[in-house]
Protein backbone atom coordinates (compact mmCIF):
# COMPACT_ATOMS: atom_id res chain seq x y z
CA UNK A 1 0.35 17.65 -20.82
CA UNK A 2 0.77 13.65 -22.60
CA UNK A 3 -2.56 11.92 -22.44
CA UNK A 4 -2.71 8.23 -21.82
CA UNK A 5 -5.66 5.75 -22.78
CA UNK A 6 -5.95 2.58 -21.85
CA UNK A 7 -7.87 0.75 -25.00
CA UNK A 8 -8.41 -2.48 -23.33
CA UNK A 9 -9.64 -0.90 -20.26
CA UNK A 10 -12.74 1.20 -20.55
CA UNK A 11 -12.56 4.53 -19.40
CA UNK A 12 -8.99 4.53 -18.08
CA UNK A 13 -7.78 7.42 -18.68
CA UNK A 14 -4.38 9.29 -17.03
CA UNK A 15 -2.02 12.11 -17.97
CA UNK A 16 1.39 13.45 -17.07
CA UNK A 17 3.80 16.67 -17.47
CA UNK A 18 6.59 14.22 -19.47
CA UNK A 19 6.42 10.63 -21.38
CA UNK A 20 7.94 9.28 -18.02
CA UNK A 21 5.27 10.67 -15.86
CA UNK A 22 2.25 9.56 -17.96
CA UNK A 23 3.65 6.13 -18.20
CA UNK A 24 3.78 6.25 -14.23
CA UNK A 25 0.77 7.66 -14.18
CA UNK A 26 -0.63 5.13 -16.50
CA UNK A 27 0.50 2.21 -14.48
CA UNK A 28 -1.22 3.14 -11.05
CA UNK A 29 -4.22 3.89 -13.10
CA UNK A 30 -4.12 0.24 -14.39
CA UNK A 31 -3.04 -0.87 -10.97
CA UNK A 32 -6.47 0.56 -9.48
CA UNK A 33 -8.50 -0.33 -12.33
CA UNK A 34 -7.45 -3.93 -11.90
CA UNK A 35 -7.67 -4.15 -8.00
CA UNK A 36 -11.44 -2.57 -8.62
CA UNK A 37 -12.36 -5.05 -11.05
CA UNK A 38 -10.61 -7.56 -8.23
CA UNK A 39 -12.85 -6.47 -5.40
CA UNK A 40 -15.89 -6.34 -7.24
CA UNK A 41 -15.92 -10.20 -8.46
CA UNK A 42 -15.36 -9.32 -11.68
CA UNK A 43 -13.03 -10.49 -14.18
CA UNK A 44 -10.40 -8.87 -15.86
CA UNK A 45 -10.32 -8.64 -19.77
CA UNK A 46 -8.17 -11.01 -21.32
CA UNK A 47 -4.33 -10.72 -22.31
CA UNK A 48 -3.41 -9.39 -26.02
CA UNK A 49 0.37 -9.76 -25.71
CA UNK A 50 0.29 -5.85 -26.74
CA UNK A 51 2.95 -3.28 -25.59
CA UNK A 52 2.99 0.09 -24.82
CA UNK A 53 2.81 2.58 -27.26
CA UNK A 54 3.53 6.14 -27.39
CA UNK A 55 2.28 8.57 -30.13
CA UNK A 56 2.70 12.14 -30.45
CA UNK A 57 0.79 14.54 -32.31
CA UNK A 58 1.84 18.28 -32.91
CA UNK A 59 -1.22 20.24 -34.07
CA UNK A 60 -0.23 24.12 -35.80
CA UNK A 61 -3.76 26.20 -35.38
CA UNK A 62 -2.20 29.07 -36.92
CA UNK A 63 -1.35 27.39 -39.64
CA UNK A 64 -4.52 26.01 -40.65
């Protein structure tokens, strides 16, 4: 399961069974963040010209 965080939006949060899933995932989850923020009056957090970016980490247990 990929994990995918959404720094400039608090607590937005998603995951998926592949990198294409997640990032599918990840864009709904943006979509509805956004359209909440929308329909409560409030404003959405400014642009950072940022892309997306993937990172992987492998973790051995047994090897520590």
């Amino acid at each position: 399961m990929l994990r995918v965080r959404v720094p400039r939006l608090p607590g937005c949060v998603t995951e998926g069974d592949s990198v294409d899933e997640a990032l599918a995932n990840a864009r709904e989850a943006i979509t509805v963040y956004l359209l909440s923020l929308r329909d409560e009056g409030r404003a959405f957090p400014p642009a950072d010209g940022g892309g997306i970016q993937v990172r992987a980490v492998d973790v051995d247990v047994d090897a520590a």
